[in-house]
C-alpha atoms as a PDB file:
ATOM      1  CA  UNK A   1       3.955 -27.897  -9.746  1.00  0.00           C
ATOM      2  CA  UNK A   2       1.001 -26.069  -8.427  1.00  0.00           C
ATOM      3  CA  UNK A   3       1.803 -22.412  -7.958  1.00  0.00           C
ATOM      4  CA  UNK A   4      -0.990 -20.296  -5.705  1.00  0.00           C
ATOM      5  CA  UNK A   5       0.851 -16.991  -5.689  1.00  0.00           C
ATOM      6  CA  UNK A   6      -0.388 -14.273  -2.621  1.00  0.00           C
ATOM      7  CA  UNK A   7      -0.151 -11.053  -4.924  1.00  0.00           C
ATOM      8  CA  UNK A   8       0.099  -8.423  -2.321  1.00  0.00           C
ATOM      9  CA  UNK A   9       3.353  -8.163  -1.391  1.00  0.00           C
ATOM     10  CA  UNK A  10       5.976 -13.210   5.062  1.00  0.00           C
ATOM     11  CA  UNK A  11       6.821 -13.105   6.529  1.00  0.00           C
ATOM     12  CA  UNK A  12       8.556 -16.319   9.761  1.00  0.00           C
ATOM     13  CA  UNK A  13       9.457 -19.868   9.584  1.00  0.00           C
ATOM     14  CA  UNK A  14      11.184 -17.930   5.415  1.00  0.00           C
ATOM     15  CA  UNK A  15      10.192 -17.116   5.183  1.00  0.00           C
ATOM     16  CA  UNK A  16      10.950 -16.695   4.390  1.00  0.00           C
ATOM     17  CA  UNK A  17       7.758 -18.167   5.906  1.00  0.00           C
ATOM     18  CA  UNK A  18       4.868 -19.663   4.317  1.00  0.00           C
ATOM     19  CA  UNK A  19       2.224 -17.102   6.139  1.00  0.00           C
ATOM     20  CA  UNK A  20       1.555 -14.622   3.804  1.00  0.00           C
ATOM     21  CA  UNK A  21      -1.574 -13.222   1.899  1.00  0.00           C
ATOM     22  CA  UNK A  22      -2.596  -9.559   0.109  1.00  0.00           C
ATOM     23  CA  UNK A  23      -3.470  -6.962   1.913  1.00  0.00           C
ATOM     24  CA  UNK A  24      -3.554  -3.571   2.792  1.00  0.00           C
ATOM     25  CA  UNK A  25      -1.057  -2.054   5.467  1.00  0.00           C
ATOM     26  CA  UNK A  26      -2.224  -3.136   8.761  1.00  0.00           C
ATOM     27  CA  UNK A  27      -1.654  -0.668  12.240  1.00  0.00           C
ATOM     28  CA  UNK A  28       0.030  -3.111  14.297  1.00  0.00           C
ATOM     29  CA  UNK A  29       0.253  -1.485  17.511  1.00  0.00           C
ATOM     30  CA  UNK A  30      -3.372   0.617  17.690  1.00  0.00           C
ATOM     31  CA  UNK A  31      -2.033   1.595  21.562  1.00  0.00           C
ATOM     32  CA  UNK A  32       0.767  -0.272  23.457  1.00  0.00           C
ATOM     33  CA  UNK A  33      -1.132  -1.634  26.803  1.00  0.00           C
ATOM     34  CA  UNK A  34       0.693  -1.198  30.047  1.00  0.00           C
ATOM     35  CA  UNK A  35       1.112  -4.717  30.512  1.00  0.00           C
ATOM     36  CA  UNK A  36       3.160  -5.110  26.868  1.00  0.00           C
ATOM     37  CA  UNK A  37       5.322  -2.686  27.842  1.00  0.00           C
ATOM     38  CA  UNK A  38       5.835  -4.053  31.145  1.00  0.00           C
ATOM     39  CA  UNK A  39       6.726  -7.272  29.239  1.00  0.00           C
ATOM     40  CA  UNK A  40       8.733  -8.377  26.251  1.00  0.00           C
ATOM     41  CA  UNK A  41       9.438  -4.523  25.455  1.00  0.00           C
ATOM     42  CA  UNK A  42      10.380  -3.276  28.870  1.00  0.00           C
ATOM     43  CA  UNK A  43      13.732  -3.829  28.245  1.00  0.00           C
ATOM     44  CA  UNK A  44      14.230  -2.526  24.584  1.00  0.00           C
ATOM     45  CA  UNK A  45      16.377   0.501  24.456  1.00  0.00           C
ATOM     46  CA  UNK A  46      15.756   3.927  22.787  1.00  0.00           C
ATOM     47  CA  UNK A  47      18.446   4.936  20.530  1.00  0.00           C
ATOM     48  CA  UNK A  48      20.672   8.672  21.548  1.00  0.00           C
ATOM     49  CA  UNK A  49      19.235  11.470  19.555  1.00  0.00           C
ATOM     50  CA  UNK A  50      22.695  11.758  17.721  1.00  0.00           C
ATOM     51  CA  UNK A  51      22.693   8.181  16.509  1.00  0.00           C
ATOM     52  CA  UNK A  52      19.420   9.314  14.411  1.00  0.00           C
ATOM     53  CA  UNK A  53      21.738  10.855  11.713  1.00  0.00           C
ATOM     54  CA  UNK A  54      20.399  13.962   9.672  1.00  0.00           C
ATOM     55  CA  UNK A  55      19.520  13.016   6.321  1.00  0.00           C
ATOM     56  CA  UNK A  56      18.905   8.958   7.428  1.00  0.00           C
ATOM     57  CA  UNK A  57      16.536   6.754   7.114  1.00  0.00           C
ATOM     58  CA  UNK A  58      16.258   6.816  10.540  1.00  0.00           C
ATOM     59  CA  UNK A  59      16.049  10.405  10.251  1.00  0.00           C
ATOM     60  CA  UNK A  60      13.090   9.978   7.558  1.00  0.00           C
ATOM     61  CA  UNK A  61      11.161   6.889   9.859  1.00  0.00           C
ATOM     62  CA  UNK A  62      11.273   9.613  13.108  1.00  0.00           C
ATOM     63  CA  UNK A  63       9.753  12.115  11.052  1.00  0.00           C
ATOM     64  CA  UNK A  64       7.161  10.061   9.615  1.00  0.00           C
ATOM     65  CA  UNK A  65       6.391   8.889  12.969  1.00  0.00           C
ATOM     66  CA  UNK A  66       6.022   5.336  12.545  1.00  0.00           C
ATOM     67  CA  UNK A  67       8.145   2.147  10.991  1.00  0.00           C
ATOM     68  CA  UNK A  68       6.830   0.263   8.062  1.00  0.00           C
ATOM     69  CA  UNK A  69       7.510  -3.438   8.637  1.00  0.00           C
ATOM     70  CA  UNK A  70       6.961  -5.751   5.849  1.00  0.00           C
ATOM     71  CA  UNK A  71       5.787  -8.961   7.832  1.00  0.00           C
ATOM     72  CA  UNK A  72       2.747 -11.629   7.826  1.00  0.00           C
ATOM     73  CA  UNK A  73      -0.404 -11.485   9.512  1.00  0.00           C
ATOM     74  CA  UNK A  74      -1.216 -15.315   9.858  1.00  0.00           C
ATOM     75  CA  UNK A  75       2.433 -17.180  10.844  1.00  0.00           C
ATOM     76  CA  UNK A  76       1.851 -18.352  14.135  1.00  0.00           C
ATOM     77  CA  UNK A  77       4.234 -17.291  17.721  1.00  0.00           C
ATOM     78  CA  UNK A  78       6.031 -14.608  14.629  1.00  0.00           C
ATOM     79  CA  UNK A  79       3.756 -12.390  13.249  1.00  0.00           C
ATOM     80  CA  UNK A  80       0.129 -13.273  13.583  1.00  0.00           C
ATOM     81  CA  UNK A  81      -2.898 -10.569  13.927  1.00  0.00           C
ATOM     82  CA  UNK A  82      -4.950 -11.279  17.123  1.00  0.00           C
ATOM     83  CA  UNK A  83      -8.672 -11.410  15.737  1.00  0.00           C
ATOM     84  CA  UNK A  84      -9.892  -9.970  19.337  1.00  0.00           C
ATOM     85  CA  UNK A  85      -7.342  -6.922  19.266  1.00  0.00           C
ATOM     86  CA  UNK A  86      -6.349  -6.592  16.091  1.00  0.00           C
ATOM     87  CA  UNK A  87      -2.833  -5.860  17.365  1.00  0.00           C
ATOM     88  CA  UNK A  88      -0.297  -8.930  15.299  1.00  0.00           C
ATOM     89  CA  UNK A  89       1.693 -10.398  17.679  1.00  0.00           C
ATOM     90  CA  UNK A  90       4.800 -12.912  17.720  1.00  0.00           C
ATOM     91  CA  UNK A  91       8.726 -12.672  17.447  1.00  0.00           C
ATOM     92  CA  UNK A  92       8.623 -10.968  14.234  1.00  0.00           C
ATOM     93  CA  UNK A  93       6.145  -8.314  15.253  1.00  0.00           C
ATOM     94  CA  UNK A  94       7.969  -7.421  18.948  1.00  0.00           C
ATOM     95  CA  UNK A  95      11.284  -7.425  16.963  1.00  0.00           C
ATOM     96  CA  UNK A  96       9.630  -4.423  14.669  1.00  0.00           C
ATOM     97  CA  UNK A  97       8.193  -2.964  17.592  1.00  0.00           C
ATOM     98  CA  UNK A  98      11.422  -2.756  19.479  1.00  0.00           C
ATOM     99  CA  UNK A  99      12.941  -0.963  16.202  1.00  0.00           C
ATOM    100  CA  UNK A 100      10.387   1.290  16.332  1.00  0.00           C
ATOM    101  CA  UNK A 101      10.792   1.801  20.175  1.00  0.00           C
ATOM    102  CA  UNK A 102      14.445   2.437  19.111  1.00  0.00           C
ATOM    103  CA  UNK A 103      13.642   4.940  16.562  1.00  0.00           C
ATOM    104  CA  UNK A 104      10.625   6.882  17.936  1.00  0.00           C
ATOM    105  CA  UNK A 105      10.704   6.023  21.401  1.00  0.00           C
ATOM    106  CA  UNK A 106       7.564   4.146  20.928  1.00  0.00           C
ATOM    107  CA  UNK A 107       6.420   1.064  19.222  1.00  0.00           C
ATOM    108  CA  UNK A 108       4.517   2.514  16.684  1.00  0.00           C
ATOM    109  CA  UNK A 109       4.806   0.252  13.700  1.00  0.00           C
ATOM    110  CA  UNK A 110       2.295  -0.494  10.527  1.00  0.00           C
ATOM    111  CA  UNK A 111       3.031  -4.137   9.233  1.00  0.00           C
ATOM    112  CA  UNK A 112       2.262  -3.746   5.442  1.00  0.00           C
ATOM    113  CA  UNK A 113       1.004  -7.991   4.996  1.00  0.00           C
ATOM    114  CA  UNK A 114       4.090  -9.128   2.392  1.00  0.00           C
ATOM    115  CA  UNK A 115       4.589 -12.230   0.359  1.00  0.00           C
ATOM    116  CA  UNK A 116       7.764 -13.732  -0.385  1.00  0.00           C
ATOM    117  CA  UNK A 117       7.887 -12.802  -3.645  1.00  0.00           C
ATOM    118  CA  UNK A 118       7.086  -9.592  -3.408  1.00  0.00           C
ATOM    119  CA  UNK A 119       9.904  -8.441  -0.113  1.00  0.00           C
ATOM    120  CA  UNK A 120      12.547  -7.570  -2.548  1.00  0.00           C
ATOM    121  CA  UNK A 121      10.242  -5.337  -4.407  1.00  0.00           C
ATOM    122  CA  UNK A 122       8.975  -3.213  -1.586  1.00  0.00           C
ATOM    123  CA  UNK A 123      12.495  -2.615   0.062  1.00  0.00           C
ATOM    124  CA  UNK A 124      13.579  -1.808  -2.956  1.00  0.00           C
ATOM    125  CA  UNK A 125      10.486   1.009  -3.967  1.00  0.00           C
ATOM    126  CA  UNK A 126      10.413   2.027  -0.418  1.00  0.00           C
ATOM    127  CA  UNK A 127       7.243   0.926   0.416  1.00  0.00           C
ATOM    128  CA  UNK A 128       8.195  -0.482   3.621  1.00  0.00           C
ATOM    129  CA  UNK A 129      11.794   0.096   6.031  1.00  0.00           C
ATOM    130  CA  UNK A 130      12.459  -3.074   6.682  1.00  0.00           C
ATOM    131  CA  UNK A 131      11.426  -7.060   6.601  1.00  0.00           C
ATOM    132  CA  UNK A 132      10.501  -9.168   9.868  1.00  0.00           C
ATOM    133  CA  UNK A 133       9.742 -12.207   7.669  1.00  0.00           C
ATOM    134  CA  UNK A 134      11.260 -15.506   8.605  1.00  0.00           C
ATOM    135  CA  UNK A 135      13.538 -13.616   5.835  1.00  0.00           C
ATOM    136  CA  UNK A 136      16.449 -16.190   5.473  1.00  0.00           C
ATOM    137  CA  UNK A 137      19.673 -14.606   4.483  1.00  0.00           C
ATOM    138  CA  UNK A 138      21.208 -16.344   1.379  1.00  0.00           C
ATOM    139  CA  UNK A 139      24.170 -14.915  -0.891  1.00  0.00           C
ATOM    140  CA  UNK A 140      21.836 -14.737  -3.299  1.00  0.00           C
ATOM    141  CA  UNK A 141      18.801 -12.813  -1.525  1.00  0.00           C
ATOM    142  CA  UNK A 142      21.931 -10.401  -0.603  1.00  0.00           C
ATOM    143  CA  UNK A 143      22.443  -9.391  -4.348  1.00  0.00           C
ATOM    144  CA  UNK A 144      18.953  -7.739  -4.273  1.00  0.00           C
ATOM    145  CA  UNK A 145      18.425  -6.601  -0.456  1.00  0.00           C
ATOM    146  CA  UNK A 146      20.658  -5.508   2.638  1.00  0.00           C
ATOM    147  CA  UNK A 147      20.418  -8.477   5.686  1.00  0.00           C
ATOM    148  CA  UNK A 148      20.967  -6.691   9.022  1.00  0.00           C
ATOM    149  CA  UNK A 149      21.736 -10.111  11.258  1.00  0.00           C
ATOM    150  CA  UNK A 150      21.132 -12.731  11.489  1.00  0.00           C
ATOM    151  CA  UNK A 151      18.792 -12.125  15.090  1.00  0.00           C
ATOM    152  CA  UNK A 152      17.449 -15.638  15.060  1.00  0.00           C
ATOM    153  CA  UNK A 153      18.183 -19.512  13.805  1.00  0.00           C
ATOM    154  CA  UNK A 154      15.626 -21.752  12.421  1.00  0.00           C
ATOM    155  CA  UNK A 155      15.259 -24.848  10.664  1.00  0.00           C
ATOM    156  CA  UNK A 156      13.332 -27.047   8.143  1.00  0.00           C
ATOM    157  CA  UNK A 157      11.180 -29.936   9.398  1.00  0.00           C
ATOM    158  CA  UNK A 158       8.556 -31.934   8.213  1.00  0.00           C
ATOM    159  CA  UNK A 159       4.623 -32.160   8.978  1.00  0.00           C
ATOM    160  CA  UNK A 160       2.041 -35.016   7.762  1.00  0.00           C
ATOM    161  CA  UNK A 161      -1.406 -35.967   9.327  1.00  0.00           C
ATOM    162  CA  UNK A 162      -0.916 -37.939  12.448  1.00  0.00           C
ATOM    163  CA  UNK A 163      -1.210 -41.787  11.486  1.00  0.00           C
ATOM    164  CA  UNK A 164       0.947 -41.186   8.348  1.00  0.00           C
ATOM    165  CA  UNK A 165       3.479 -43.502   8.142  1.00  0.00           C
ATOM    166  CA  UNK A 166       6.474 -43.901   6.173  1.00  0.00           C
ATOM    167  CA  UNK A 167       8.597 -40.688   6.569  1.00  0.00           C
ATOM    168  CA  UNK A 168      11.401 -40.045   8.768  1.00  0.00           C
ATOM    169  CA  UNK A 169      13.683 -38.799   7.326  1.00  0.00           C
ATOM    170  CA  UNK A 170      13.454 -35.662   3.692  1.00  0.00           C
ATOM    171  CA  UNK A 171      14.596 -38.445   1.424  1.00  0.00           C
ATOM    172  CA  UNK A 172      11.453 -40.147   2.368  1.00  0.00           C
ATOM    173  CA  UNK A 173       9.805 -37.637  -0.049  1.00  0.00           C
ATOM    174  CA  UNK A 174      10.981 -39.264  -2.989  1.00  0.00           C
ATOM    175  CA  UNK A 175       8.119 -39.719  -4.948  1.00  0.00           C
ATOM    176  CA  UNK A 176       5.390 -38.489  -2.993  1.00  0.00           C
ATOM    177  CA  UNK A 177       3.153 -35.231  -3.375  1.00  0.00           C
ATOM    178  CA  UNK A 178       5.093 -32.334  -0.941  1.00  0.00           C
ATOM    179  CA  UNK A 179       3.463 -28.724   0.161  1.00  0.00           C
ATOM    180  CA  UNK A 180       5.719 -25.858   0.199  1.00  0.00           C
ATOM    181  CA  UNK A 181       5.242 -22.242   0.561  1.00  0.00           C
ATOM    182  CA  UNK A 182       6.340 -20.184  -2.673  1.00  0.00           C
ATOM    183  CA  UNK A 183       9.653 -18.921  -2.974  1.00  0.00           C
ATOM    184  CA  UNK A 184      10.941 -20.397   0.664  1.00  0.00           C
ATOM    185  CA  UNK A 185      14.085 -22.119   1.415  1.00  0.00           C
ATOM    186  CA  UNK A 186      11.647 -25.715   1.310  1.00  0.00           C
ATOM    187  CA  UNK A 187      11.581 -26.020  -2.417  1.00  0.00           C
ATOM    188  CA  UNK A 188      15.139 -26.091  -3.051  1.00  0.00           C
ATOM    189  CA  UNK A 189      15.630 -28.109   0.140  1.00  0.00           C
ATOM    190  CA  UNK A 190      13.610 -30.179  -0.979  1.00  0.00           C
ATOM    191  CA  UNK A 191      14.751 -30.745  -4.708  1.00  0.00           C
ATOM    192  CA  UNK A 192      18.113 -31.206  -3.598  1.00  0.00           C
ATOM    193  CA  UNK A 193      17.218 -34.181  -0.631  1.00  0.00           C
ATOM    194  CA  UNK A 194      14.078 -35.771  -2.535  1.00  0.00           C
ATOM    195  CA  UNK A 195      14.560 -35.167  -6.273  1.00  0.00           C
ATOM    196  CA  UNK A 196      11.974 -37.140  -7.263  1.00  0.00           C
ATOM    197  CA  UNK A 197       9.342 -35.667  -5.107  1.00  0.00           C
ATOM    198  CA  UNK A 198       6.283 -33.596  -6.764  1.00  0.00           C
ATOM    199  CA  UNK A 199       6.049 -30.117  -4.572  1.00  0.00           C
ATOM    200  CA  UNK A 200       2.892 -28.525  -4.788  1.00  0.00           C
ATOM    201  CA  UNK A 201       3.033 -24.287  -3.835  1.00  0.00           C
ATOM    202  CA  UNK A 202       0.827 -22.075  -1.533  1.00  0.00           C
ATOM    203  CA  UNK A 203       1.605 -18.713  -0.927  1.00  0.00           C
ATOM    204  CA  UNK A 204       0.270 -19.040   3.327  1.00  0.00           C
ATOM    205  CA  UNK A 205       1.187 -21.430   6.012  1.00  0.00           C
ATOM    206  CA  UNK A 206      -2.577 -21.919   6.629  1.00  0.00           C
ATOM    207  CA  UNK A 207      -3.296 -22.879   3.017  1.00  0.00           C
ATOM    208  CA  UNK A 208      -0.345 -25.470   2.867  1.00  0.00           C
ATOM    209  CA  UNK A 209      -2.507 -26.685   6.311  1.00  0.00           C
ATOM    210  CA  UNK A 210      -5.443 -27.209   4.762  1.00  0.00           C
ATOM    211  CA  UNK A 211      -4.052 -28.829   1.751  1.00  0.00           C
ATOM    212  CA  UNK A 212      -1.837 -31.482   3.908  1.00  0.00           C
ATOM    213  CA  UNK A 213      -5.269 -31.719   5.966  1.00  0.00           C
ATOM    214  CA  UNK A 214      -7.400 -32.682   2.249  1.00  0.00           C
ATOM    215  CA  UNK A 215      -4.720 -35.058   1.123  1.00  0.00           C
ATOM    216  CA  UNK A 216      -3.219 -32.633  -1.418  1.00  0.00           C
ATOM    217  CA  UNK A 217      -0.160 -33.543  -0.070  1.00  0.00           C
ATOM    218  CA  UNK A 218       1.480 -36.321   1.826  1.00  0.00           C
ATOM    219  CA  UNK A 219       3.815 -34.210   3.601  1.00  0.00           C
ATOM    220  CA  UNK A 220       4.219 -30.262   4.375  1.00  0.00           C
ATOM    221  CA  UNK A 221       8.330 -29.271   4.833  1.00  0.00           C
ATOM    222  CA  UNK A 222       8.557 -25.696   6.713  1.00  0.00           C
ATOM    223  CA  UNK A 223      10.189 -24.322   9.166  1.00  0.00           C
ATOM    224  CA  UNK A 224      10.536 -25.549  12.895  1.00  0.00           C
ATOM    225  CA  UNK A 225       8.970 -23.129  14.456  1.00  0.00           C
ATOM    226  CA  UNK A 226       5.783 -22.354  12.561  1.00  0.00           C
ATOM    227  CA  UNK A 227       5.180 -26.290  12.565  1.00  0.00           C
ATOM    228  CA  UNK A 228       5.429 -26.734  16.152  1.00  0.00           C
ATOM    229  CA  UNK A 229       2.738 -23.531  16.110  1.00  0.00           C
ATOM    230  CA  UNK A 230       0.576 -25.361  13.979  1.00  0.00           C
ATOM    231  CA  UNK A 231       0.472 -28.864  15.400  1.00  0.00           C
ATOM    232  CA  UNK A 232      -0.076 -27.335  18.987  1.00  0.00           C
ATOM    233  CA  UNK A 233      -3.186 -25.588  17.081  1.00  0.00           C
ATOM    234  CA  UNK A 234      -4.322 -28.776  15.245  1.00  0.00           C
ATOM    235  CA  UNK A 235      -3.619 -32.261  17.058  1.00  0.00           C
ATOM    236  CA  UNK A 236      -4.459 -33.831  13.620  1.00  0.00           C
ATOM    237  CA  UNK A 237      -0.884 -32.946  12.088  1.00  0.00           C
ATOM    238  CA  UNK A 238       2.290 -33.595  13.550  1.00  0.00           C
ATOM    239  CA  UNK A 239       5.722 -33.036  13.053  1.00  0.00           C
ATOM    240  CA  UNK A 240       7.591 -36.581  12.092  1.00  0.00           C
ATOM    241  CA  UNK A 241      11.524 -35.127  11.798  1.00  0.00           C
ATOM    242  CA  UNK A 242      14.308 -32.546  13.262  1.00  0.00           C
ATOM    243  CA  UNK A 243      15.485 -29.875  11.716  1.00  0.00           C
ATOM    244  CA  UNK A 244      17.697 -31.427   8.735  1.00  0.00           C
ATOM    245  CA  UNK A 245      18.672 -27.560   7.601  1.00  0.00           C
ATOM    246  CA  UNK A 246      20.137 -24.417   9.533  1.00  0.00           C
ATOM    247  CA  UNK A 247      18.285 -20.866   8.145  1.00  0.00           C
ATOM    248  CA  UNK A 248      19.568 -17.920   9.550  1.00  0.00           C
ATOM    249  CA  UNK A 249      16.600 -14.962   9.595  1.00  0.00           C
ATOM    250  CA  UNK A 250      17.787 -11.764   8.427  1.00  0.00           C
ATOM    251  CA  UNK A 251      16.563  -8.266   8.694  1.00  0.00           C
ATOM    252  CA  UNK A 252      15.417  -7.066   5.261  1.00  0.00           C
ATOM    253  CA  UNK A 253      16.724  -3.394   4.257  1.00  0.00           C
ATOM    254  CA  UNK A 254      16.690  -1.710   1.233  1.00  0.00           C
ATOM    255  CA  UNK A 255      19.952  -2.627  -0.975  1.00  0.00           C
ATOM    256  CA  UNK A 256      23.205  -0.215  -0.179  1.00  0.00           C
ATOM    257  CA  UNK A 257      22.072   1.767   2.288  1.00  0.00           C
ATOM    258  CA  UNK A 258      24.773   0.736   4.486  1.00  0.00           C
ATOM    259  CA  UNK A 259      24.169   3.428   6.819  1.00  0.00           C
ATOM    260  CA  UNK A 260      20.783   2.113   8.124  1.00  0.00           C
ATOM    261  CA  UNK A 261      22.283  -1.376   7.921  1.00  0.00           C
ATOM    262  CA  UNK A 262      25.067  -0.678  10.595  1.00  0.00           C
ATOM    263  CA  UNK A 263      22.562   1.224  12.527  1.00  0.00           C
ATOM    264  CA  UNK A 264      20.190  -1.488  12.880  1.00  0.00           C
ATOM    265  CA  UNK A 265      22.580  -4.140  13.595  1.00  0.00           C
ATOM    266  CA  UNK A 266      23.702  -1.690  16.748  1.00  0.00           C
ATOM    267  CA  UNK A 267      20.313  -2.288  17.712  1.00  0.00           C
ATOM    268  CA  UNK A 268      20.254  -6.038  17.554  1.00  0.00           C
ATOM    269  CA  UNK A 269      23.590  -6.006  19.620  1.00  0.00           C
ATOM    270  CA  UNK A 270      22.029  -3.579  22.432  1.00  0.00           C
ATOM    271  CA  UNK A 271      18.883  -5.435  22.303  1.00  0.00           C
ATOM    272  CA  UNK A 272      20.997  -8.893  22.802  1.00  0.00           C
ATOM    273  CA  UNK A 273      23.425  -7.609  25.538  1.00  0.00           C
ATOM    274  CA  UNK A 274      20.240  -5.585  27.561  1.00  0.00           C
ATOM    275  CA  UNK A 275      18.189  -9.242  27.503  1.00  0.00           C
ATOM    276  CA  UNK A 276      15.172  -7.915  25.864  1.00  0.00           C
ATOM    277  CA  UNK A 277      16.013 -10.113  22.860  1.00  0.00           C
ATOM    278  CA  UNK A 278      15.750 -13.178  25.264  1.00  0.00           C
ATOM    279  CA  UNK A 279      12.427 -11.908  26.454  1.00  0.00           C
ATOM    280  CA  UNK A 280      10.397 -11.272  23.343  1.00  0.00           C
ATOM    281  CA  UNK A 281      12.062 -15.180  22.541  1.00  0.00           C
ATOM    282  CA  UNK A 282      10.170 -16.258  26.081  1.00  0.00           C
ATOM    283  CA  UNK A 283       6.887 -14.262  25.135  1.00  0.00           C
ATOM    284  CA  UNK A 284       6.505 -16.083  21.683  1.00  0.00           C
ATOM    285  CA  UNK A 285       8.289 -18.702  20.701  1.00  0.00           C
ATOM    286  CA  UNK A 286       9.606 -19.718  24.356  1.00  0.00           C
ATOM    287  CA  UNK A 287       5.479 -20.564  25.112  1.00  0.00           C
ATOM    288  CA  UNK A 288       5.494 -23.647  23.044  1.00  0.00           C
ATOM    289  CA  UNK A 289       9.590 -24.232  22.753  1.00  0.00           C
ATOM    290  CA  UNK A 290      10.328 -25.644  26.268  1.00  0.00           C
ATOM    291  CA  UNK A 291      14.109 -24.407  28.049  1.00  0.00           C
ATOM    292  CA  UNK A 292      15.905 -21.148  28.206  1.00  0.00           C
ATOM    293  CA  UNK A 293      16.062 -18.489  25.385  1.00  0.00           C
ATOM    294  CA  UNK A 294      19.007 -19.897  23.105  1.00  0.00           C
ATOM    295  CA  UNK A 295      22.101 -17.931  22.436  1.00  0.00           C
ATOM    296  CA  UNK A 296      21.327 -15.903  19.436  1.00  0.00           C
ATOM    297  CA  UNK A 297      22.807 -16.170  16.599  1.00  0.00           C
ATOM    298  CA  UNK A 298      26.467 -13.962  16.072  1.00  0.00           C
ATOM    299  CA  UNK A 299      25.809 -10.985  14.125  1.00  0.00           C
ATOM    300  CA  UNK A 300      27.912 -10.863  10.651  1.00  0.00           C
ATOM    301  CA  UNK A 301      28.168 -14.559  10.766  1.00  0.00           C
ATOM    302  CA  UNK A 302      26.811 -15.931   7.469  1.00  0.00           C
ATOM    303  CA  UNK A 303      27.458 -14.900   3.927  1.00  0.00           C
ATOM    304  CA  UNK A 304      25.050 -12.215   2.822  1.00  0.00           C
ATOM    305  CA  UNK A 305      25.044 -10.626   5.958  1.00  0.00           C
END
């Protein structure tokens, strides 16, 4: 196995997501336009100044005056910095901005670029409040972090170059070269439906890309909604399968502060029951997903949440 590990500190699609890379923290929001708020944040709601507990984390985030998000910078329609504005936009970055707007009254985030080895780590040294990573909640993850969640469903699917033949189906990797990003829910999905296939590691989603697009690879297994992303960016991959797993995403908080963790999954339930949840959906993932917003996903439902 091939391991490229992203050193600097996913975030979606799981990761978490494969889109992740070192770097510094990035200001995600360098001035809210008129327009965004009219938009997918419009709706988000602003938290009662006696929710903000003395002595909180929320407490500490209002005082600082901005939320760190550990997220990605390059996972397309979740968290992905505009090169013309700078400003990263996608699911994952609205969902931290609403937070924020929750917290402060204004989406004032900084998205400190993570990797998805690395998430556990900063919750845990408190270099960032909370993970918008395609951050998929497992029982095991749960020993390590707090999930807040789940706020969104996912799945894995499977990408080749268009004209590849032979796959259909994840046992069709049997014996064939597969790209994965590191330390995602695709290795083990892998291993477990297609022992016998070779997985080869990136730490980004545009580095497993470019491998599937040199040949490094036969196949690229990721989730749904990043694929669909990258195919609509690059006609010469396409996605060959459905979703063959279910990945509930999870907001990332540091371990036992329970506090926070029933605060923030108030927040999810406002944001789901005032629509603006549905909206942020339509204003990222809902461009390239055709349909309504889907129900999202029951907060508390899955072990390790």
């Amino acid at each position: 196995m091939k391991r490229f590990v992203a050193l600097a500190a996913v975030a979606f699609l799981g990761l978490a997501g494969c889109g992740e890379s070192s770097s510094p923290a990035v200001p995600a929001v360098p001035g809210e336009s008129t327009q965004a708020k009219a938009g997918a944040l419009a709706k988000a709601p602003v938290a009662d100044a006696a929710d903000i507990l003395p002595g909180s984390t929320m407490e500490k985030i209002k005082q600082r005056g901005e939320l760190l998000v550990g997220g990605s910078l390059d996972a397309p329609l979740l968290s992905q910095q505009n090169p013309v504005s700078g400003e990263v936009e996608g699911f994952d970055a609205d969902m931290g901005k609403a937070l924020a707007t929750y917290i402060l009254g204004e989406p004032k985030v900084k998205i400190v670029n993570s990797a998805s080895e690395t998430r556990e780590a900063l919750l845990a040294n408190g270099t960032v409040d909370v993970v918008f990573q395609t951050y998929t909640i497992t029982e095991e993850r749960a020993k390590q972090v707090a999930f807040a969640g789940p706020y969104y469903t996912s799945g894995l699917t499977i990408a080749v170059k268009k004209g590849t033949t032979g796959i259909t189906k994840p046992e069709d990797l049997n014996g064939k070269k597969v790209l994965a990003g590191a330390n995602t829910p695709a290795i083990p999905a892998i291993k477990k439906l297609a022992p016998q296939a070779e997985i080869i590691t990136f730490g980004s989603d545009p580095e497993c890309v470019q491998a599937l697009k040199q040949d490094r690879g036969v196949a690229y297994v990721q989730d749904e909604t990043i694929l669909i992303a990258d195919a609509k960016k690059d006609p010469s991959i396409e996605i060959v399968t459905k979703p063959f797993t279910s990945d509930p995403y999870g907001i990332g908080l540091k371990h036992g502060d329970e506090q926070f963790k029933t605060f923030v999954n108030g927040w999810l339930k406002k944001m789901q029951d005032a629509g603006a949840w549905q909206e942020i959906w339509k204003n990222s993932i809902g461009t390239v997903v055709t349909g309504d917003a889907p129900a999202p996903p029951r907060i508390g439902s899955v072990p390790g949440s």
